[in-house]
PDB file of N, CA and C in Angstrom:
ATOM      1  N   UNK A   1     -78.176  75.777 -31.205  1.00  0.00           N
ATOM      2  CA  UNK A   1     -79.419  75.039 -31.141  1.00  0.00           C
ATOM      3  C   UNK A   1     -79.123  73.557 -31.386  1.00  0.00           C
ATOM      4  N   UNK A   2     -79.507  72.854 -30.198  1.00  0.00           N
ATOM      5  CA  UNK A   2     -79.461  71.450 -30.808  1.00  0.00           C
ATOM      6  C   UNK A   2     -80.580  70.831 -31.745  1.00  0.00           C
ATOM      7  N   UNK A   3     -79.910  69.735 -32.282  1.00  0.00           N
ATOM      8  CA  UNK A   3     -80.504  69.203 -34.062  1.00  0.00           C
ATOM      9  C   UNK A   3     -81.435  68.354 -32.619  1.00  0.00           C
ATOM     10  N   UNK A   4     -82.288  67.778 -33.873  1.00  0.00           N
ATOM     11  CA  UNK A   4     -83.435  66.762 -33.203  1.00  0.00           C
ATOM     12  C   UNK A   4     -83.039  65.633 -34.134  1.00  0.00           C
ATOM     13  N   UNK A   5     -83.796  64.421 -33.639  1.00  0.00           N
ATOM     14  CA  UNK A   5     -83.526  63.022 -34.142  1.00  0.00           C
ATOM     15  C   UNK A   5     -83.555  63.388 -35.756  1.00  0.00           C
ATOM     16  N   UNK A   6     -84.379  64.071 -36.525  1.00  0.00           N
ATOM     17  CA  UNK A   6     -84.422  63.883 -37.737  1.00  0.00           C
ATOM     18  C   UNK A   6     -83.398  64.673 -38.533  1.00  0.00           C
ATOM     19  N   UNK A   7     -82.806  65.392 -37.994  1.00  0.00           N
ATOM     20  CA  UNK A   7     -81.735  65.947 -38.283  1.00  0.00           C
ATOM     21  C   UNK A   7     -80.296  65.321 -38.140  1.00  0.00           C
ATOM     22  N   UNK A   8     -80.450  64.739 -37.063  1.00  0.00           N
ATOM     23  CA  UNK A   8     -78.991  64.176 -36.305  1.00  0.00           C
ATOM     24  C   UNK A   8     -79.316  62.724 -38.218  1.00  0.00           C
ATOM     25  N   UNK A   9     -80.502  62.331 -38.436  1.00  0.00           N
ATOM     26  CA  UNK A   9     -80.539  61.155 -38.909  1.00  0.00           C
ATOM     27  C   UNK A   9     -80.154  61.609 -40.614  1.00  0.00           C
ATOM     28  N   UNK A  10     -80.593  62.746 -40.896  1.00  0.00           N
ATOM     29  CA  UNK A  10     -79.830  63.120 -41.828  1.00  0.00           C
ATOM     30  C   UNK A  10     -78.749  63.852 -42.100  1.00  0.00           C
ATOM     31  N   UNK A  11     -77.871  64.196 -41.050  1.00  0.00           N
ATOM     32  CA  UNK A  11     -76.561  64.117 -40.761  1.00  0.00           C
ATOM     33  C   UNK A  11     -75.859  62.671 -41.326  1.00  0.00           C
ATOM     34  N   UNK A  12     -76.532  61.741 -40.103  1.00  0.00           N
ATOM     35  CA  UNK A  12     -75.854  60.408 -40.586  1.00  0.00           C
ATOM     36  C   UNK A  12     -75.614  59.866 -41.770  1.00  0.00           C
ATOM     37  N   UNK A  13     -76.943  60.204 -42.518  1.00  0.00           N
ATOM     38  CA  UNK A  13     -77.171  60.154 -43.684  1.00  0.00           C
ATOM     39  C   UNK A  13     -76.170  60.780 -45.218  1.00  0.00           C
ATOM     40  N   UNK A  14     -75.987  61.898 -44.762  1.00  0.00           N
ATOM     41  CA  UNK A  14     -74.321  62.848 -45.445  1.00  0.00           C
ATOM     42  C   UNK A  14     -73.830  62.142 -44.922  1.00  0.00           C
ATOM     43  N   UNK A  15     -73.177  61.916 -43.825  1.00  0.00           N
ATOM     44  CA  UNK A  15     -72.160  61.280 -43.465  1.00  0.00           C
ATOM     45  C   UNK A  15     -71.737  60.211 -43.654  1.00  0.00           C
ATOM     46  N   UNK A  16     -72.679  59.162 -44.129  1.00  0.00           N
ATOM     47  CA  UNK A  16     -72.338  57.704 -44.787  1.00  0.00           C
ATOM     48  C   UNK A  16     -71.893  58.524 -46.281  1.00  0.00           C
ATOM     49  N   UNK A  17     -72.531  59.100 -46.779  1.00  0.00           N
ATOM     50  CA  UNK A  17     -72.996  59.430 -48.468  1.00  0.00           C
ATOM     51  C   UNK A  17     -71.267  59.992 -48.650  1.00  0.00           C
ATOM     52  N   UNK A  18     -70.984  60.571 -47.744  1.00  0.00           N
ATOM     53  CA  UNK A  18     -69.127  61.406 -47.318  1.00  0.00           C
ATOM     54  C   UNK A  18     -68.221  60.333 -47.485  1.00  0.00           C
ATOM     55  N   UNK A  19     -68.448  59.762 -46.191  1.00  0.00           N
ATOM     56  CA  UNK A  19     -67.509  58.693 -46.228  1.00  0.00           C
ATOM     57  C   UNK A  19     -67.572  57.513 -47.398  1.00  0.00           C
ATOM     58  N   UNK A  20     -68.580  57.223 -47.523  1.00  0.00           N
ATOM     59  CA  UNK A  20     -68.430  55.610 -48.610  1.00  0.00           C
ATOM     60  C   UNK A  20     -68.092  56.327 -50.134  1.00  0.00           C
ATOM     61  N   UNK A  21     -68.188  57.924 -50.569  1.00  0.00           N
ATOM     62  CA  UNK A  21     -67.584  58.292 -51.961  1.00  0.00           C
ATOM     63  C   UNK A  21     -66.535  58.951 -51.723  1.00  0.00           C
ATOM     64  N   UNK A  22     -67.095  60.489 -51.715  1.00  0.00           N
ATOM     65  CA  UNK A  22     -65.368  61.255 -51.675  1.00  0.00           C
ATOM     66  C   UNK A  22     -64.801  60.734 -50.830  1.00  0.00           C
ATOM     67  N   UNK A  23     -64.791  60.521 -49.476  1.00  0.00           N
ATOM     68  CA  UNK A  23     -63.415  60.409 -48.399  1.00  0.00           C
ATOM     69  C   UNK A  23     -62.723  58.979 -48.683  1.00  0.00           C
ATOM     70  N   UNK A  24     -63.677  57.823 -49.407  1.00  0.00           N
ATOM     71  CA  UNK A  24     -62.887  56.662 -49.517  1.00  0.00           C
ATOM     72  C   UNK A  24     -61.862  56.725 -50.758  1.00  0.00           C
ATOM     73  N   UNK A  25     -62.390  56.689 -51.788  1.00  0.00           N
ATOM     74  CA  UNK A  25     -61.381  57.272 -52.801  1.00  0.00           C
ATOM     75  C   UNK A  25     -61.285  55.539 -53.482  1.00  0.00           C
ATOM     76  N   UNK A  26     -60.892  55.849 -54.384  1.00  0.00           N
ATOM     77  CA  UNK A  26     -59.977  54.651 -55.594  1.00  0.00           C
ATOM     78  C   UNK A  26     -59.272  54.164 -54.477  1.00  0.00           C
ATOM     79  N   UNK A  27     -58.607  54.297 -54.176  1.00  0.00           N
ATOM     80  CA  UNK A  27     -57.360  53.346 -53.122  1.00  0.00           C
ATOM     81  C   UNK A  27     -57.604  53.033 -51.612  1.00  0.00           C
ATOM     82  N   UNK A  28     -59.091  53.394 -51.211  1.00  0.00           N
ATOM     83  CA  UNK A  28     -58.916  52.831 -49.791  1.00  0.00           C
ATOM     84  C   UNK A  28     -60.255  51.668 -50.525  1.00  0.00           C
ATOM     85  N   UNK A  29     -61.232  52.168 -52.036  1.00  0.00           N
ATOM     86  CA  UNK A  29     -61.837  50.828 -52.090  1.00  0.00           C
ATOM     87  C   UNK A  29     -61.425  49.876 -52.303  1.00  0.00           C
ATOM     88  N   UNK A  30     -59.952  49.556 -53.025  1.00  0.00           N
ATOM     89  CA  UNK A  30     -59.549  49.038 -53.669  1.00  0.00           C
ATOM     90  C   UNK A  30     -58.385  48.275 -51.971  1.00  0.00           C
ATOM     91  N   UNK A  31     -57.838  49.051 -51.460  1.00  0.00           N
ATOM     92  CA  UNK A  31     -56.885  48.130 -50.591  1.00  0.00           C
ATOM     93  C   UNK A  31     -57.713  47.884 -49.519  1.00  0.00           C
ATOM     94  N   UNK A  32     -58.694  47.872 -49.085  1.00  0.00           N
ATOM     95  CA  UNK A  32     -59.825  47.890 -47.993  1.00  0.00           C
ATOM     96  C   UNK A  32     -60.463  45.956 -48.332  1.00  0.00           C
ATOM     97  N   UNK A  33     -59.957  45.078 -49.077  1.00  0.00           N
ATOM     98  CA  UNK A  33     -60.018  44.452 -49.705  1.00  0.00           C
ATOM     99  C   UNK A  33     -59.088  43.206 -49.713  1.00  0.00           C
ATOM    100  N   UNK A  34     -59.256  42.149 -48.535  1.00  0.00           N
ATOM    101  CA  UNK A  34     -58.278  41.774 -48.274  1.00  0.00           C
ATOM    102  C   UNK A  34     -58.078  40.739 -49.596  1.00  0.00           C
ATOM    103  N   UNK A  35     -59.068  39.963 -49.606  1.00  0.00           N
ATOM    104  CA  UNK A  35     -59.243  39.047 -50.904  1.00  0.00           C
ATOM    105  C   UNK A  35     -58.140  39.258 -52.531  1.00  0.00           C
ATOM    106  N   UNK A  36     -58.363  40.761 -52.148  1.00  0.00           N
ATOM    107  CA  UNK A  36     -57.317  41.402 -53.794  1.00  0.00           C
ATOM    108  C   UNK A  36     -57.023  42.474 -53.019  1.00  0.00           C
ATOM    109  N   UNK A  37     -56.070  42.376 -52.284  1.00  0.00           N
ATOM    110  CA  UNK A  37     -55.230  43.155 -51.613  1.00  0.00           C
ATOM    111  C   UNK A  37     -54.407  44.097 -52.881  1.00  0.00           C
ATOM    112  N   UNK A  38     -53.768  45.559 -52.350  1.00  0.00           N
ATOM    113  CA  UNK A  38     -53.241  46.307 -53.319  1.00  0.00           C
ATOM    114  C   UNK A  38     -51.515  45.667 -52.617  1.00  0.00           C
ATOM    115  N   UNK A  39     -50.792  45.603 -53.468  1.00  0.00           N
ATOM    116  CA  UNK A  39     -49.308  45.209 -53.290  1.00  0.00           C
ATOM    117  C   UNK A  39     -48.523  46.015 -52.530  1.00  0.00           C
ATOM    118  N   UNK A  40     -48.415  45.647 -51.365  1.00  0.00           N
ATOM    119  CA  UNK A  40     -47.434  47.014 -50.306  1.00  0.00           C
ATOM    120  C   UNK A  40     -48.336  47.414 -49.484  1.00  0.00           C
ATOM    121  N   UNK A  41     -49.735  47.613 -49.228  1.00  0.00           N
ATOM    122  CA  UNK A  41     -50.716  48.093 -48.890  1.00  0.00           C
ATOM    123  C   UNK A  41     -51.590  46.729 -47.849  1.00  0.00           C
ATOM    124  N   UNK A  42     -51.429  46.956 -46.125  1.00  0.00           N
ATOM    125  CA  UNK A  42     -51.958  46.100 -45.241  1.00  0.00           C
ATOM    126  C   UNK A  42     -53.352  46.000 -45.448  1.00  0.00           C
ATOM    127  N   UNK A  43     -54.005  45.262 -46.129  1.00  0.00           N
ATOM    128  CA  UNK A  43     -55.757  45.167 -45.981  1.00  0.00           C
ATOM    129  C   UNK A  43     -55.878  45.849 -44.613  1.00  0.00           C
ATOM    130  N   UNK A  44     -56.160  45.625 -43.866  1.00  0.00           N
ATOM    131  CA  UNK A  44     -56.341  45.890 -42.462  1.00  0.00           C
ATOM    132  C   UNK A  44     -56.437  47.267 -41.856  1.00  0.00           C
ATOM    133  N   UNK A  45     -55.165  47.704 -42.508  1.00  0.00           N
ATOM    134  CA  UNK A  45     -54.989  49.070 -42.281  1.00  0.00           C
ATOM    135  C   UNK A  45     -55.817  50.169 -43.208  1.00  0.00           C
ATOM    136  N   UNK A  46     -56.287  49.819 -44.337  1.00  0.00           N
ATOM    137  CA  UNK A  46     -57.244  50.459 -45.051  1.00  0.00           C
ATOM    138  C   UNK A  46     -58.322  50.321 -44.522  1.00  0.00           C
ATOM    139  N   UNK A  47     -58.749  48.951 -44.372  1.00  0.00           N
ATOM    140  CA  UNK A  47     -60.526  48.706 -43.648  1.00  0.00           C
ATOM    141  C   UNK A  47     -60.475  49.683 -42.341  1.00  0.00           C
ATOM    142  N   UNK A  48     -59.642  49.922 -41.938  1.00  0.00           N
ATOM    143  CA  UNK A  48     -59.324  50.435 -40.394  1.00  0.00           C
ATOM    144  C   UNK A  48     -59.948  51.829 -40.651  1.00  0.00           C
ATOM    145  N   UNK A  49     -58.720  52.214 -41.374  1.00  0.00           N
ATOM    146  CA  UNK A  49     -58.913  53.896 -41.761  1.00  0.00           C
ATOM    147  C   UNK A  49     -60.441  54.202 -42.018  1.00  0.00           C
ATOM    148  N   UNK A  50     -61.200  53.162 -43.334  1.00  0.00           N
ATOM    149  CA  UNK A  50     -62.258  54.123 -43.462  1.00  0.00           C
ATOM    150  C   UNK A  50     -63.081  53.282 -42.673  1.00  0.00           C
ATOM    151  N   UNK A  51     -63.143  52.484 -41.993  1.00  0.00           N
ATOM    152  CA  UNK A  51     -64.202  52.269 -41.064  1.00  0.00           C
ATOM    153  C   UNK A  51     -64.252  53.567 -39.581  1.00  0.00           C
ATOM    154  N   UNK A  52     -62.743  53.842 -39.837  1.00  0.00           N
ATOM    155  CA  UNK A  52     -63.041  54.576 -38.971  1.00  0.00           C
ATOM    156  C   UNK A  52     -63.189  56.281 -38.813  1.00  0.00           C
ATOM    157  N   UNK A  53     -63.253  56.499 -40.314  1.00  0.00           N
ATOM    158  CA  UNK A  53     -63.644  57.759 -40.849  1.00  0.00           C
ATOM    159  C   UNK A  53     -65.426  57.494 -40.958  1.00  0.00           C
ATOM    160  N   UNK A  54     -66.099  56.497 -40.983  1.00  0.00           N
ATOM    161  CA  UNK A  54     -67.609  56.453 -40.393  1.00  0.00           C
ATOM    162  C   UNK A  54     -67.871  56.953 -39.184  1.00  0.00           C
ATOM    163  N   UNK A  55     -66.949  55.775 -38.219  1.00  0.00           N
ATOM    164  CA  UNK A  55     -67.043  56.233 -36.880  1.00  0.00           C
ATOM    165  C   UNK A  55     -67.034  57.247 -36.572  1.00  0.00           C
ATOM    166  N   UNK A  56     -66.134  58.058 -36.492  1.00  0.00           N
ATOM    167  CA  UNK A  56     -66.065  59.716 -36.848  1.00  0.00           C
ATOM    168  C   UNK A  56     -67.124  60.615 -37.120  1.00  0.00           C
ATOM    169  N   UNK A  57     -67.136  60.529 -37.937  1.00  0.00           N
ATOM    170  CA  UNK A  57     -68.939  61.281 -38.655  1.00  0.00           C
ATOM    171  C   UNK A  57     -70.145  60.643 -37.987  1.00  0.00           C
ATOM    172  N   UNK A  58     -70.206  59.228 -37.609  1.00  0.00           N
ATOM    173  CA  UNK A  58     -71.369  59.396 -36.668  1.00  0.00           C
ATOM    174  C   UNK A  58     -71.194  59.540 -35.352  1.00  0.00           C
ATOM    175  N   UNK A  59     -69.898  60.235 -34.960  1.00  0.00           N
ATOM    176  CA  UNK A  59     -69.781  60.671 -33.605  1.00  0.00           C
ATOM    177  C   UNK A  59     -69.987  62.102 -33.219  1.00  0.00           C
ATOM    178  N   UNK A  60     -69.542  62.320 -34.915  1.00  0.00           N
ATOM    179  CA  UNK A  60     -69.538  64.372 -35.077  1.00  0.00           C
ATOM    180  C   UNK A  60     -71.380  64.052 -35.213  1.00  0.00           C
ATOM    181  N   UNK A  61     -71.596  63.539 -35.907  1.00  0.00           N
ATOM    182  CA  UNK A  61     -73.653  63.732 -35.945  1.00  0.00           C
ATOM    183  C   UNK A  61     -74.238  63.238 -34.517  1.00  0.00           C
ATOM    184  N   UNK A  62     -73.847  62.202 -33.600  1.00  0.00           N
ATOM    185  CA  UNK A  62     -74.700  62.052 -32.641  1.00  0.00           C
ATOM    186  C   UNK A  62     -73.995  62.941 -31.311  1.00  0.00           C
ATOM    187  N   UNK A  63     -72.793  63.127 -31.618  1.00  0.00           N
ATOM    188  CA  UNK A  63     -72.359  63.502 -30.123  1.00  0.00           C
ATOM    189  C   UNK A  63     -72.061  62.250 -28.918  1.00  0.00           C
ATOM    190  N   UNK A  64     -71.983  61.233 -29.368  1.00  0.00           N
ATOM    191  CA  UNK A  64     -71.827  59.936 -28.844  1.00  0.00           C
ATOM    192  C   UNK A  64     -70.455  59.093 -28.885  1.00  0.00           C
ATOM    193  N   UNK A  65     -69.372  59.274 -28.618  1.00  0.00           N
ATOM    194  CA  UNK A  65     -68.860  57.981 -28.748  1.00  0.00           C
ATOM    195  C   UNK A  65     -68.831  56.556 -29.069  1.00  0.00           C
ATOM    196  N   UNK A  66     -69.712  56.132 -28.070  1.00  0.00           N
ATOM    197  CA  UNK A  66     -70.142  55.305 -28.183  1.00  0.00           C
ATOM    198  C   UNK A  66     -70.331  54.619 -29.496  1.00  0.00           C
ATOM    199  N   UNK A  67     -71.221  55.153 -29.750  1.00  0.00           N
ATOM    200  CA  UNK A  67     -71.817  55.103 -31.203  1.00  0.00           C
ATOM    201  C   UNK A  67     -71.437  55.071 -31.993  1.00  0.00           C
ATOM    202  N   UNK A  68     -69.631  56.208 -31.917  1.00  0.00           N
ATOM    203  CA  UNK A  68     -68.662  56.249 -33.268  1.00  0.00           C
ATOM    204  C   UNK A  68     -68.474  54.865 -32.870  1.00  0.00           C
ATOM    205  N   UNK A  69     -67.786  54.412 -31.992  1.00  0.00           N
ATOM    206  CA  UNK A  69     -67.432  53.207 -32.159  1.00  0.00           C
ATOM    207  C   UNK A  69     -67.795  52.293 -32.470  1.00  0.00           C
ATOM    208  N   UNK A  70     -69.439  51.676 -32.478  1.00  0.00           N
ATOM    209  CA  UNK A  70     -70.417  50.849 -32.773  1.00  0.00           C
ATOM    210  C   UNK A  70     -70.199  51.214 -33.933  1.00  0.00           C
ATOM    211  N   UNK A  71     -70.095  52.339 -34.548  1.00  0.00           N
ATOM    212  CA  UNK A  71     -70.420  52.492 -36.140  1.00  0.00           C
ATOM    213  C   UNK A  71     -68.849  51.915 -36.695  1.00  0.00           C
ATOM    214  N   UNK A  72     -67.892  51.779 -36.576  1.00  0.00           N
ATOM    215  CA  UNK A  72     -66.572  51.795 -36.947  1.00  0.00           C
ATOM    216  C   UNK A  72     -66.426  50.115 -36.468  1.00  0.00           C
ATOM    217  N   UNK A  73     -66.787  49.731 -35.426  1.00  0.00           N
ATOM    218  CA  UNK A  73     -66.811  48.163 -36.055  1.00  0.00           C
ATOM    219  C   UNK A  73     -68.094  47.343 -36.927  1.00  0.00           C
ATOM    220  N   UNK A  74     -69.002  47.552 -36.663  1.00  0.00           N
ATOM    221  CA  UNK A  74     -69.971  47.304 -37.841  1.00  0.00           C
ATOM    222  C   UNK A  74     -69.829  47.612 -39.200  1.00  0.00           C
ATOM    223  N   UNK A  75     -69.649  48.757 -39.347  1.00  0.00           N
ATOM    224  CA  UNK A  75     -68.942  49.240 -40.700  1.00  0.00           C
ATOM    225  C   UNK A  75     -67.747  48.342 -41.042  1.00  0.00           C
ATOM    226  N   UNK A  76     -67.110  48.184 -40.399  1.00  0.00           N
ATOM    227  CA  UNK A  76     -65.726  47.053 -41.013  1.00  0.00           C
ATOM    228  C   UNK A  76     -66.197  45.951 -41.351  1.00  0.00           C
ATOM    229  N   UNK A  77     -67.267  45.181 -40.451  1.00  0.00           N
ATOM    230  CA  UNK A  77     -67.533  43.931 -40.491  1.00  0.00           C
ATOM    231  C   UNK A  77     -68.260  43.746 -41.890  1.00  0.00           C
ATOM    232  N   UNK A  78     -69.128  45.327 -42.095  1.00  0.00           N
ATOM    233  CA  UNK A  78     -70.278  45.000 -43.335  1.00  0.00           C
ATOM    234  C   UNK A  78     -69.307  45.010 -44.450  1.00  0.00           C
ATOM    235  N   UNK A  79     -68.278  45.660 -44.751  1.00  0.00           N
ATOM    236  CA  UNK A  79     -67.694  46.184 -45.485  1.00  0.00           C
ATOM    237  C   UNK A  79     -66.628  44.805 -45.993  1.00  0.00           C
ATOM    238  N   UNK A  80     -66.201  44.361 -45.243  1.00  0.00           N
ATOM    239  CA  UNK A  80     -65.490  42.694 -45.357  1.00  0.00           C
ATOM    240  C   UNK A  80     -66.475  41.669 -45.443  1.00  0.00           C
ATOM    241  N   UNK A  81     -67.336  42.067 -44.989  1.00  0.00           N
ATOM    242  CA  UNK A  81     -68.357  40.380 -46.025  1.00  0.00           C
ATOM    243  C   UNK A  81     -68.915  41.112 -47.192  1.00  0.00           C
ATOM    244  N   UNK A  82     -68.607  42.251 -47.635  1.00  0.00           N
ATOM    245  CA  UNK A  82     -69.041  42.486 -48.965  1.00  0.00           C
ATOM    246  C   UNK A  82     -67.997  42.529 -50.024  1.00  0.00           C
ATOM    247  N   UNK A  83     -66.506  42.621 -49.530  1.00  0.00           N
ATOM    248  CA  UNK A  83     -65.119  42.232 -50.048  1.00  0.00           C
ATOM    249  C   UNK A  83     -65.301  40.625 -50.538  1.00  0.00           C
ATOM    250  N   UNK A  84     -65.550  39.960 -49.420  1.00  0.00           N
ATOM    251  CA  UNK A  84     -65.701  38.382 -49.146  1.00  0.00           C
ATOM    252  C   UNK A  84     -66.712  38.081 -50.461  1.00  0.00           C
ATOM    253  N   UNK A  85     -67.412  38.916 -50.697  1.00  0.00           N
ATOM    254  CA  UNK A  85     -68.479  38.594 -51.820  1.00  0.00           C
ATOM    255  C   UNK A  85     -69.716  37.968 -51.423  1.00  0.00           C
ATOM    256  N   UNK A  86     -70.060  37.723 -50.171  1.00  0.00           N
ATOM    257  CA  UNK A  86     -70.968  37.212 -49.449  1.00  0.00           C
ATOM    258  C   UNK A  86     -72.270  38.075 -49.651  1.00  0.00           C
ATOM    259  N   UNK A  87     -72.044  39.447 -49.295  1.00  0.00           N
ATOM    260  CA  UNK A  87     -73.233  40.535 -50.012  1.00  0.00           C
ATOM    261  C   UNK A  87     -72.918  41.552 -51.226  1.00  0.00           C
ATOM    262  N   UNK A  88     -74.000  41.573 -51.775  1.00  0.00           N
ATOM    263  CA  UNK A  88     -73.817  42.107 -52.576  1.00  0.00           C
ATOM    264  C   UNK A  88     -73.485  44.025 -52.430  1.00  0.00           C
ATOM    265  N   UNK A  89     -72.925  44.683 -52.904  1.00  0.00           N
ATOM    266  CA  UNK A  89     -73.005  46.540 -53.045  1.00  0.00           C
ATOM    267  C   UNK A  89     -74.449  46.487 -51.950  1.00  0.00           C
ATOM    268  N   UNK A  90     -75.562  46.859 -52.784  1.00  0.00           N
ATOM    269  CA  UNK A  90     -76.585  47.101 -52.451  1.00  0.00           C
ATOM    270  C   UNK A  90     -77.203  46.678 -51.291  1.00  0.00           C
ATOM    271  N   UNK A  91     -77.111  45.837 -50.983  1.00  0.00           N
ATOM    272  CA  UNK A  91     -77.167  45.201 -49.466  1.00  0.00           C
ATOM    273  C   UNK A  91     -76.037  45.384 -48.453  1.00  0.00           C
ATOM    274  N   UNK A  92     -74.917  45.443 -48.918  1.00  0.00           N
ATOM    275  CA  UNK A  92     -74.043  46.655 -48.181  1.00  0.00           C
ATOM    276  C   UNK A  92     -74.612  47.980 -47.735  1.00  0.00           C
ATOM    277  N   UNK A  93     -74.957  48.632 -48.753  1.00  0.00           N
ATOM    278  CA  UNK A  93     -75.551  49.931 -48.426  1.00  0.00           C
ATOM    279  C   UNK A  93     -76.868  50.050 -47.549  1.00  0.00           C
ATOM    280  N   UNK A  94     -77.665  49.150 -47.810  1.00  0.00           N
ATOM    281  CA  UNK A  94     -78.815  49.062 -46.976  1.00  0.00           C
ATOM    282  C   UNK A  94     -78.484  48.331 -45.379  1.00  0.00           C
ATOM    283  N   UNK A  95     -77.360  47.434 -45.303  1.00  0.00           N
ATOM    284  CA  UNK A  95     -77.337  47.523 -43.879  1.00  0.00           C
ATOM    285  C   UNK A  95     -76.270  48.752 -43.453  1.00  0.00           C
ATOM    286  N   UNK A  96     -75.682  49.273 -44.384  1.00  0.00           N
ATOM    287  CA  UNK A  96     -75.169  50.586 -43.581  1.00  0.00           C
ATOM    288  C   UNK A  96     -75.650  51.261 -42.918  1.00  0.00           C
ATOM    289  N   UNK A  97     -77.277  51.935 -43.558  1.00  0.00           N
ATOM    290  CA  UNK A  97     -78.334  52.845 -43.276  1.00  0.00           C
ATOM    291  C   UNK A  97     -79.542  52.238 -41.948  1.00  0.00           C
ATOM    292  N   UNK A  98     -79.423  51.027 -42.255  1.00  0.00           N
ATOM    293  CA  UNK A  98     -80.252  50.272 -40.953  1.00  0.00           C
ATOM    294  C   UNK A  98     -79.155  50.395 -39.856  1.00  0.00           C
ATOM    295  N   UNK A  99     -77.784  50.342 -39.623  1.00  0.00           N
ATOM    296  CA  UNK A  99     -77.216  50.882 -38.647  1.00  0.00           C
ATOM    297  C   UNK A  99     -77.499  52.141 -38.260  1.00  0.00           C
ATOM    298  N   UNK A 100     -77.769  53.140 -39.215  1.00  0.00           N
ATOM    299  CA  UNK A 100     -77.728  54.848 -38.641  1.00  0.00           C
ATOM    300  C   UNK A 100     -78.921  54.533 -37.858  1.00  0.00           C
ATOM    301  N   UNK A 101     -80.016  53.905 -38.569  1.00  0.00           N
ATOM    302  CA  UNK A 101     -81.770  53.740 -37.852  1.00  0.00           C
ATOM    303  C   UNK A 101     -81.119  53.233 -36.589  1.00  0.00           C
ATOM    304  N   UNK A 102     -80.732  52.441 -36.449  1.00  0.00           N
ATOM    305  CA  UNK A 102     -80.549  52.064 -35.166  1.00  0.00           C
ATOM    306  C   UNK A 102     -79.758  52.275 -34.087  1.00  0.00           C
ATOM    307  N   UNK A 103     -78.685  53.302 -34.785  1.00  0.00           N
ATOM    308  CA  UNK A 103     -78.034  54.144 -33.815  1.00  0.00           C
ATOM    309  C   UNK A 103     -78.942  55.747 -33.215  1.00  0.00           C
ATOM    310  N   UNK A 104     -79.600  55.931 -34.409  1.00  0.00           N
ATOM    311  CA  UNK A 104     -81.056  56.968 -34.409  1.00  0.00           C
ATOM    312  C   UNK A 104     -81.468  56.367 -33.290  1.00  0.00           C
ATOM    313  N   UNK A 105     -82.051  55.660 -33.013  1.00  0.00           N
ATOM    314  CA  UNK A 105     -83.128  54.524 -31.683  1.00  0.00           C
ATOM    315  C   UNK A 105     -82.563  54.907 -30.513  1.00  0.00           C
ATOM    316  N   UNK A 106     -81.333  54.101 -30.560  1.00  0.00           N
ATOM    317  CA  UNK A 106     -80.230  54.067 -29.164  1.00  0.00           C
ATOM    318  C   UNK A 106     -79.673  55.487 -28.552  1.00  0.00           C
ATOM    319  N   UNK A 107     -79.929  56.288 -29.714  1.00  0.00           N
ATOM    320  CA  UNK A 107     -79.810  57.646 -29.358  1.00  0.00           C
ATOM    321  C   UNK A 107     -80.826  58.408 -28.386  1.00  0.00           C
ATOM    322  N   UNK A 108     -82.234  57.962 -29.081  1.00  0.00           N
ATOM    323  CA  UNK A 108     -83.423  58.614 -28.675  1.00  0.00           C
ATOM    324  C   UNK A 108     -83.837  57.879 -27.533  1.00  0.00           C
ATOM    325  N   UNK A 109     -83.564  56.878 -27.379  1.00  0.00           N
ATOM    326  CA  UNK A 109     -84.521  56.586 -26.203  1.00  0.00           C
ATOM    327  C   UNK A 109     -82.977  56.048 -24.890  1.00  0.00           C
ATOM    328  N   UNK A 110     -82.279  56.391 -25.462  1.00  0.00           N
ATOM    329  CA  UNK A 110     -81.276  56.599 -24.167  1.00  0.00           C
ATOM    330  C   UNK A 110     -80.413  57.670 -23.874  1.00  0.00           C
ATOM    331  N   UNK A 111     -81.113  59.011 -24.155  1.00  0.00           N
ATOM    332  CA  UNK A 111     -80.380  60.191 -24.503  1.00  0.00           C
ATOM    333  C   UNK A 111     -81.135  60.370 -22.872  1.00  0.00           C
ATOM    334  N   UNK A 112     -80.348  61.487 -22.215  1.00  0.00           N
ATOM    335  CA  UNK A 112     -80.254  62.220 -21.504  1.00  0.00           C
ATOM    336  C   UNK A 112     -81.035  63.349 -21.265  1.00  0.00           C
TER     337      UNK A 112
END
C-alpha cells in the first residue's frame, strides 16, 4: 500500500529525528565542523557523509531522487552556516523541517 503525503511527511520527519541523533554520532558532529575541525579528519568528508545519510532517508520516504539530492545539499549548506555560527541549533532544526514541507509540496503537486 502506498503511504499518502502525511505519512511520507512523517517518515521525513523520523528520518531527520534518525539522522541528526543516532546515525550522526559524537564524531561526525564534531568533524562535520570545519571551523574546529577533528585532527586527521577532512571537514568535508564528514559534512558529506551525513548530509548524505539525510539524502538517503528522504529518498527511502519519498521515493524520489531527486529530492534525496535536494535534501543532501541543503542539508550541508544548513548544517555549515550553523558550524559558521551564523544560526543558531534551533533555527537549524527549523529550516531542516521547512525543507521536508517543501519537499512534501514538490512531491504532491508534481507526483505522477
Amino acid at each position: 500500500m502506498p503511504f499518502g503525503p502525511v505519512e511520507i511527511f512523517a517518515l521525513m520527519i523520523f528520518g531527520h529525528m534518525l539522522g541528526d541523533y543516532p546515525l550522526q554520532g559524537d564524531f561526525l558532529a564534531k568533524a562535520k565542523n570545519r571551523f574546529n575541525p577533528l585532527p586527521g579528519t577532512p571537514w568535508y568528508h564528514a559534512l558529506a557523509a551525513h548530509a548524505v545519510i539525510h539524502g538517503g532517508l528522504v529518498f527511502l520516504a519519498t521515493g524520489s531522487l531527486i529530492l534525496g539530492v535536494l535534501e543532501t545539499i541543503v542539508h550541508a549548506i544548513i548544517d555549515d552556516t550553523k558550524c559558521r555560527g551564523a544560526i543558531s541549533f534551533n533555527i537549524d532544526q527549523a529550516l531542516h523541517i521547512c525543507c521536508k514541507v517543501i519537499w512534501l509540496i514538490i512531491l504532491v503537486v508534481w507526483a505522477p
